[in-house]
PDB file of N, CA and C in Angstrom:
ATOM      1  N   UNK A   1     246.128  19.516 214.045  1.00  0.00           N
ATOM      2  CA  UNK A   1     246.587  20.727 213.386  1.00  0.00           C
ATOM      3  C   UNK A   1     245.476  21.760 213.432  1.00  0.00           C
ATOM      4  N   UNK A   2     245.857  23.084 213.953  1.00  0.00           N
ATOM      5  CA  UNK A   2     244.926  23.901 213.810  1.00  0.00           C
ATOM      6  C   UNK A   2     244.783  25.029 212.669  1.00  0.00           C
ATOM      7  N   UNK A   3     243.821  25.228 211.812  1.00  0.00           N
ATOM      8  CA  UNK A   3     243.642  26.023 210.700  1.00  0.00           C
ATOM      9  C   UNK A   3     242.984  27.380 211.223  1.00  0.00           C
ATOM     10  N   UNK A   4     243.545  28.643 210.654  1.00  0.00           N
ATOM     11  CA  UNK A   4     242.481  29.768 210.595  1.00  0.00           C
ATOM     12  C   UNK A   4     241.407  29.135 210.789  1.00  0.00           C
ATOM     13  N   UNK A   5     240.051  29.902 211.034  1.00  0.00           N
ATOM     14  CA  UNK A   5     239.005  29.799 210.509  1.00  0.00           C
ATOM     15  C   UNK A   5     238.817  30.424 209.132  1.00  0.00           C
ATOM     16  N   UNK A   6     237.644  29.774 208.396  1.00  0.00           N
ATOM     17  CA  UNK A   6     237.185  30.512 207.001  1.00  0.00           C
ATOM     18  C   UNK A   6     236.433  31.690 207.377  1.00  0.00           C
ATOM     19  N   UNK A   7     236.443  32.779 206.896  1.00  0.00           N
ATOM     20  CA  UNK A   7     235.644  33.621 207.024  1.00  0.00           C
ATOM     21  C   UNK A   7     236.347  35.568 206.996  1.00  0.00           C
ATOM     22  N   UNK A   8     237.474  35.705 207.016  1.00  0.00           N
ATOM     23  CA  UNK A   8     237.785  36.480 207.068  1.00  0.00           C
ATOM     24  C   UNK A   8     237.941  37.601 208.876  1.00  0.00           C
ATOM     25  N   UNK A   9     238.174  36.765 209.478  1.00  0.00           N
ATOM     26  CA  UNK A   9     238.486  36.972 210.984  1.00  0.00           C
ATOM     27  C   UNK A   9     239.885  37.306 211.045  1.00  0.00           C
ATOM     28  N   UNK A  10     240.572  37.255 210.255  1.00  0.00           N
ATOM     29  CA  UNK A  10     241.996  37.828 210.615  1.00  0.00           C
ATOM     30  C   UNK A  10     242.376  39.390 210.323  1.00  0.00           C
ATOM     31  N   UNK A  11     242.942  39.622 211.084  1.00  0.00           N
ATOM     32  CA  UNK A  11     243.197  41.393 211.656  1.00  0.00           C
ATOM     33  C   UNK A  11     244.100  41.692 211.041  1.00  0.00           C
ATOM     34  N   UNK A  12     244.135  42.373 210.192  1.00  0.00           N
ATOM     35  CA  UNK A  12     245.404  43.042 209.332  1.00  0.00           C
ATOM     36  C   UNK A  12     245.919  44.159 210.282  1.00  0.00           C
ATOM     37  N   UNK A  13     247.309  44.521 210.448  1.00  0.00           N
ATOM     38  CA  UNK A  13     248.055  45.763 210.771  1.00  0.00           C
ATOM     39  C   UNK A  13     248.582  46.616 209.486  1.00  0.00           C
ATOM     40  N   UNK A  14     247.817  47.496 209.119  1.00  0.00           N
ATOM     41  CA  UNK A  14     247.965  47.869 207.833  1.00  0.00           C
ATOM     42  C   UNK A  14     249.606  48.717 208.030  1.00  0.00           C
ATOM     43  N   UNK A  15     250.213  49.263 209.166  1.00  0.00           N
ATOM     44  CA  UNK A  15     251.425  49.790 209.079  1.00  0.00           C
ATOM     45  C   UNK A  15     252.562  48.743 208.741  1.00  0.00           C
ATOM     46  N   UNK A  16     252.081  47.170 209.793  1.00  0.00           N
ATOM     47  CA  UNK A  16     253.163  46.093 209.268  1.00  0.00           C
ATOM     48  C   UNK A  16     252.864  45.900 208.075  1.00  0.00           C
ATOM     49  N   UNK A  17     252.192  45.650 207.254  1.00  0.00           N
ATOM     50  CA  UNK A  17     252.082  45.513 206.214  1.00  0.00           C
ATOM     51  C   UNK A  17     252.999  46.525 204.892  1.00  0.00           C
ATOM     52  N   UNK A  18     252.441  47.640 205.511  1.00  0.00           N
ATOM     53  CA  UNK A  18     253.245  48.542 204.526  1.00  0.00           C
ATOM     54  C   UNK A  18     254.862  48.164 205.271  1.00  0.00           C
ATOM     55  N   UNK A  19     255.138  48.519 206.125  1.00  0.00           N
ATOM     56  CA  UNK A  19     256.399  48.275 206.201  1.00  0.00           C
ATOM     57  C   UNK A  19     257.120  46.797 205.599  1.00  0.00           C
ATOM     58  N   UNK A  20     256.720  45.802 205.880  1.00  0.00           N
ATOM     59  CA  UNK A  20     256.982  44.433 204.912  1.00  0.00           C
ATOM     60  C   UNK A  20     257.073  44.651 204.091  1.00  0.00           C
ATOM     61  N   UNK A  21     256.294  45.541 203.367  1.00  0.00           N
ATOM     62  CA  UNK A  21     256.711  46.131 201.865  1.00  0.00           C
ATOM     63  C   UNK A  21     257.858  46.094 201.574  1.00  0.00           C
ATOM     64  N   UNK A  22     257.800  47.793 202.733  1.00  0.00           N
ATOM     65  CA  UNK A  22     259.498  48.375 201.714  1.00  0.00           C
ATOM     66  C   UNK A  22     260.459  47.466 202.791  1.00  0.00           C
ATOM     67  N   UNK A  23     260.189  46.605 203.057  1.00  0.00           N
ATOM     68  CA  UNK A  23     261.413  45.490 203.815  1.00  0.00           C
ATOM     69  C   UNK A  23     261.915  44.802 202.437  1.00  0.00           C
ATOM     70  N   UNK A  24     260.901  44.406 201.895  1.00  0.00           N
ATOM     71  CA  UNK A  24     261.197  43.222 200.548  1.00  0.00           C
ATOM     72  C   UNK A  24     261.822  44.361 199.404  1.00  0.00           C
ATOM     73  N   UNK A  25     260.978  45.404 199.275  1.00  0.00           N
ATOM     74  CA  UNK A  25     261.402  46.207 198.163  1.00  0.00           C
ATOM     75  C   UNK A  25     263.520  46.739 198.247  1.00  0.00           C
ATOM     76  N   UNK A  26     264.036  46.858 199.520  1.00  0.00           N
ATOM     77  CA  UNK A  26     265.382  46.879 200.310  1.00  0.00           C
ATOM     78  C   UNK A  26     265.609  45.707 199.763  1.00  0.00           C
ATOM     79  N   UNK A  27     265.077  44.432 200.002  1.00  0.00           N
ATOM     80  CA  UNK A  27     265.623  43.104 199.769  1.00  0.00           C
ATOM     81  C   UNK A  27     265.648  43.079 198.392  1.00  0.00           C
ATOM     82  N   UNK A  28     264.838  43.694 197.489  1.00  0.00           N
ATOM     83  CA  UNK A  28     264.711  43.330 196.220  1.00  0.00           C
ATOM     84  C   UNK A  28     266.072  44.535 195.497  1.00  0.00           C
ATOM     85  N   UNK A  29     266.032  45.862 196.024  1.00  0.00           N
ATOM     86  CA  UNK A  29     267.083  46.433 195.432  1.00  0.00           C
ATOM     87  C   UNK A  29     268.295  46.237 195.819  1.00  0.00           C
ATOM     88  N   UNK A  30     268.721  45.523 196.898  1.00  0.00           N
ATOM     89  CA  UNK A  30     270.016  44.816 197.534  1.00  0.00           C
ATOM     90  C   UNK A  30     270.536  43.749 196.598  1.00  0.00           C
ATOM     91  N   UNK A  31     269.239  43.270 196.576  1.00  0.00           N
ATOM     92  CA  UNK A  31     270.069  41.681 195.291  1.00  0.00           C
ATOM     93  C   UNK A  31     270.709  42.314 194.413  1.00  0.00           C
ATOM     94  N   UNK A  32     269.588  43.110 193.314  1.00  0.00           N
ATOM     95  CA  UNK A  32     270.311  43.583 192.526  1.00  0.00           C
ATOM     96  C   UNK A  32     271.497  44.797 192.182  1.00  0.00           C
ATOM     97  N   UNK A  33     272.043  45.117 193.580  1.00  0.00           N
ATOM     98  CA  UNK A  33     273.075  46.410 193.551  1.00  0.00           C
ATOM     99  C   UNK A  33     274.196  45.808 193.191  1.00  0.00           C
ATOM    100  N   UNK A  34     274.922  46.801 192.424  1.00  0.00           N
ATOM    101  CA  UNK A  34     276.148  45.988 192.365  1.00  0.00           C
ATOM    102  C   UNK A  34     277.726  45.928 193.468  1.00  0.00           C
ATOM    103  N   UNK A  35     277.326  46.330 194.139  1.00  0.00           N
ATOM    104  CA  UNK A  35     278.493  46.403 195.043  1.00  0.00           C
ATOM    105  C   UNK A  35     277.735  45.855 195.848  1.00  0.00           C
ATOM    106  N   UNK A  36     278.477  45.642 197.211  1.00  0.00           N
ATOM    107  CA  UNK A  36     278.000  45.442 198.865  1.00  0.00           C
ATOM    108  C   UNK A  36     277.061  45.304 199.044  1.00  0.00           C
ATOM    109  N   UNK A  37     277.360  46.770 199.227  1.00  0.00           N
ATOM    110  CA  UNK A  37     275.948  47.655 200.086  1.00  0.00           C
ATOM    111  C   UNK A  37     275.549  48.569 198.816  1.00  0.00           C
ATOM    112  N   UNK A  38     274.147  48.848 199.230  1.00  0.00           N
ATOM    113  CA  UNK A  38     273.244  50.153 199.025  1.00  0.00           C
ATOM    114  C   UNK A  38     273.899  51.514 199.331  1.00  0.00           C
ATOM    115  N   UNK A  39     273.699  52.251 198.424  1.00  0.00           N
ATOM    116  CA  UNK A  39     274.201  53.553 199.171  1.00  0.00           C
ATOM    117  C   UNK A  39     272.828  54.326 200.165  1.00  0.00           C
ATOM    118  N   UNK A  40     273.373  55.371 200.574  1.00  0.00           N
ATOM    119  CA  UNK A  40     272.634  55.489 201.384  1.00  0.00           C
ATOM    120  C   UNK A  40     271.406  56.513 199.873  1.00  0.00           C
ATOM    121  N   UNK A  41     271.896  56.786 199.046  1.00  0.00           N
ATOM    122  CA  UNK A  41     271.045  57.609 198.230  1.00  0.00           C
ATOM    123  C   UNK A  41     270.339  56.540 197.899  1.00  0.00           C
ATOM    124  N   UNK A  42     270.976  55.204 197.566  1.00  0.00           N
ATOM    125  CA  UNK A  42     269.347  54.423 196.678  1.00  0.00           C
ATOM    126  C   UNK A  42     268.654  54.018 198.033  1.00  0.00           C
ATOM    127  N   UNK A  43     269.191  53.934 199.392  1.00  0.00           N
ATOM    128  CA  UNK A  43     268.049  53.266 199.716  1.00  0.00           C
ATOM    129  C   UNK A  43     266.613  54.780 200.560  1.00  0.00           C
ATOM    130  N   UNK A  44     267.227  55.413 200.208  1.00  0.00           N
ATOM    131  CA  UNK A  44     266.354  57.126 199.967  1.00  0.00           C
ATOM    132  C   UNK A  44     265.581  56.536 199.019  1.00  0.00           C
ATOM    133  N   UNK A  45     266.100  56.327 197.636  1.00  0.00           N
ATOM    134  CA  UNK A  45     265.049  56.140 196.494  1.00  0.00           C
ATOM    135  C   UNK A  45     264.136  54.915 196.306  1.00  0.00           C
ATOM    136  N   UNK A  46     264.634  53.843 197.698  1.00  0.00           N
ATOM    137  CA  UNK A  46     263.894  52.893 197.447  1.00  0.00           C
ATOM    138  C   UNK A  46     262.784  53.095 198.215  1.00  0.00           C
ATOM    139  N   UNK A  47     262.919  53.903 199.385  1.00  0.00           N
ATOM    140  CA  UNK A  47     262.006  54.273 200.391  1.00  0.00           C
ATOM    141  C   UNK A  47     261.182  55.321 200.189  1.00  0.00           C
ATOM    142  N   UNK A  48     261.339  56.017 198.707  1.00  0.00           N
ATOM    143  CA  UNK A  48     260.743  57.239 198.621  1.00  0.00           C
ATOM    144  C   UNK A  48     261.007  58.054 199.340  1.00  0.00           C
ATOM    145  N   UNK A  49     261.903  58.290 200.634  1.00  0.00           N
ATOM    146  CA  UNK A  49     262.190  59.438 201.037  1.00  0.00           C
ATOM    147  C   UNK A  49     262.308  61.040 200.410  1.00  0.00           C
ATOM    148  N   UNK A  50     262.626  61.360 199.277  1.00  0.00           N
ATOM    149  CA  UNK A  50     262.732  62.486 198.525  1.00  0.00           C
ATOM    150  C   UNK A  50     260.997  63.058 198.676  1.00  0.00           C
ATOM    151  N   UNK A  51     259.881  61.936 198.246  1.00  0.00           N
ATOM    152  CA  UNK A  51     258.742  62.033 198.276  1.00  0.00           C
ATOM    153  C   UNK A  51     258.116  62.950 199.258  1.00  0.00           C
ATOM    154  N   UNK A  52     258.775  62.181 200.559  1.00  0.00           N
ATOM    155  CA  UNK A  52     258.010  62.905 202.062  1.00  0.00           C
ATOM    156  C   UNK A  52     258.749  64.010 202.268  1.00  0.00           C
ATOM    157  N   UNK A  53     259.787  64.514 201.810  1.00  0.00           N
ATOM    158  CA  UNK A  53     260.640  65.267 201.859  1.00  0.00           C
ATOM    159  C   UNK A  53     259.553  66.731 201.146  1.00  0.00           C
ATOM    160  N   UNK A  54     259.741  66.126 200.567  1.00  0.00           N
ATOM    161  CA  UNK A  54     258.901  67.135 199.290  1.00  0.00           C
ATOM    162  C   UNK A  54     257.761  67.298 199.392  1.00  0.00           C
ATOM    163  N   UNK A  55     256.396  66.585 200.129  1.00  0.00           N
ATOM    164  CA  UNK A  55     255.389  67.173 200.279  1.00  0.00           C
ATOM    165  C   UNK A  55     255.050  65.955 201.922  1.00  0.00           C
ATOM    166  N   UNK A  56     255.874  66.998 202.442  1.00  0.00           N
ATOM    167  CA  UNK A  56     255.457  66.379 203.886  1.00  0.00           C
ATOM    168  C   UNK A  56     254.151  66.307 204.018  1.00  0.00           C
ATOM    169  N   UNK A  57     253.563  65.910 205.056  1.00  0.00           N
ATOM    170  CA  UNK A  57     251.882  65.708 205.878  1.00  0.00           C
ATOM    171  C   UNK A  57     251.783  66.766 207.118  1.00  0.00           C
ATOM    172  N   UNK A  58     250.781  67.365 207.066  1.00  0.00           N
ATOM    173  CA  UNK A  58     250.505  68.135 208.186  1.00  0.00           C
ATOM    174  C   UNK A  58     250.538  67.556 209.250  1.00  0.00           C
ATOM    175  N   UNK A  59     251.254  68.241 210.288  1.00  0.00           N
ATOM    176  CA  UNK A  59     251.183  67.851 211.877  1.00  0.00           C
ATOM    177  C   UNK A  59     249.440  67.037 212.494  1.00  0.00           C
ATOM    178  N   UNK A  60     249.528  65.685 212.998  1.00  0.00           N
ATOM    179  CA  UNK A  60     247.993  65.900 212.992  1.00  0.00           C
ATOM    180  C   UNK A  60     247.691  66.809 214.466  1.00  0.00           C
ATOM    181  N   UNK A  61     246.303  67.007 214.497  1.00  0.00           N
ATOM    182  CA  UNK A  61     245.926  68.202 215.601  1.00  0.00           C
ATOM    183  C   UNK A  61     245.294  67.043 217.092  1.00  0.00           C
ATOM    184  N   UNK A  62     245.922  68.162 217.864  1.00  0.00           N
ATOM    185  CA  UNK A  62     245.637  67.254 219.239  1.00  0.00           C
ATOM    186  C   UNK A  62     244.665  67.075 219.657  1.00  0.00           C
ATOM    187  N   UNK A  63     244.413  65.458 220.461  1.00  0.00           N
ATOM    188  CA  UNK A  63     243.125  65.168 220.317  1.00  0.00           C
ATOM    189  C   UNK A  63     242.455  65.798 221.846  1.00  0.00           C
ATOM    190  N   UNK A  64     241.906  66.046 221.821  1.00  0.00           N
ATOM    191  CA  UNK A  64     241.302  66.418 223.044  1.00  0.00           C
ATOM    192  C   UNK A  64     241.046  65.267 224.582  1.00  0.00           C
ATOM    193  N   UNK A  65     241.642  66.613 225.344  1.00  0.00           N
ATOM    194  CA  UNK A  65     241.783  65.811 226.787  1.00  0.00           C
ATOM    195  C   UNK A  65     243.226  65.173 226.788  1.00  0.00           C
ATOM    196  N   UNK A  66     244.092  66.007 226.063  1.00  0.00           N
ATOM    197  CA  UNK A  66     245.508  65.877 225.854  1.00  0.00           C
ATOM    198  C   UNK A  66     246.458  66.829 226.606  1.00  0.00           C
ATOM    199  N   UNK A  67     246.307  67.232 227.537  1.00  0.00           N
ATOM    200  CA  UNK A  67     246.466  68.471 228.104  1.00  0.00           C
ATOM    201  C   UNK A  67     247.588  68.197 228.891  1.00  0.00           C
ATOM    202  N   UNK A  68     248.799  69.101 229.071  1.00  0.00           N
ATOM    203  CA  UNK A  68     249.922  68.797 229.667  1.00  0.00           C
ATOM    204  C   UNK A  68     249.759  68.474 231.242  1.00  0.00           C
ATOM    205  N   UNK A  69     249.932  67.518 231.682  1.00  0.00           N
ATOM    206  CA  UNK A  69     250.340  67.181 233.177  1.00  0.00           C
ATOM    207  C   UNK A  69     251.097  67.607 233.794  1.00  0.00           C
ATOM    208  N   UNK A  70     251.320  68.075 235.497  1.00  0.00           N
ATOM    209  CA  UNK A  70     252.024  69.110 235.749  1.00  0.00           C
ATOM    210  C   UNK A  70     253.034  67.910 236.171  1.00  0.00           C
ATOM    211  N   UNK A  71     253.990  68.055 235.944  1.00  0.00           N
ATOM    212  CA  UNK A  71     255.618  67.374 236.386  1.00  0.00           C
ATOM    213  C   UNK A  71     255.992  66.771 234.967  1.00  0.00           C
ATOM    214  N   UNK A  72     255.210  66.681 233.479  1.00  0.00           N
ATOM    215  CA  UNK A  72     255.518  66.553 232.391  1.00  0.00           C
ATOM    216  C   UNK A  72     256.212  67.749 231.530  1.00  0.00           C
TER     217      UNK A  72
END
C-alpha cells in the first residue's frame, strides 16, 4: 500500500477547491429544498451570484507579449 508522504508535498488547486465548495454547498441546499429542484433564484443565492453581479472584478490587464497574431 502506498501512503502520501509526511511532510506537506501535496499541491492544492485552490480553484478546485473553491469550486468543491459550492458543489457541496448545491448539495447541501438541494437536500433541504422542498420541492424537486432548486429554482434557478436559490441556486443564484447559493452561488452568490447577486454578489458578482453587484461588485464585479476588474478586467485583468494584458500580460505582455500578448499581441494579436496575424490570421487570429
Amino acid at each position: 500500500m502506498r501512503v502520501a508522504p509526511v511532510g506537506g508535498t501535496a499541491v492544492q488547486d485552490h480553484v478546485a477547491l473553491a469550486e468543491i465548495e459550492l458543489c457541496g454547498d448545491l448539495i447541501i441546499a438541494a437536500s433541504a429544498a422542498r420541492g424537486e429542484r432548486l429554482s434557478l433564484e436559490s441556486i443564484d443565492r447559493v452561488l452568490r451570484v447577486a454578489e458578482e453581479r453587484e461588485h464585479p472584478r476588474p478586467a485583468p490587464a494584458p500580460r505582455t507579449g500578448d499581441a494579436p497574431r496575424p490570421g487570429r
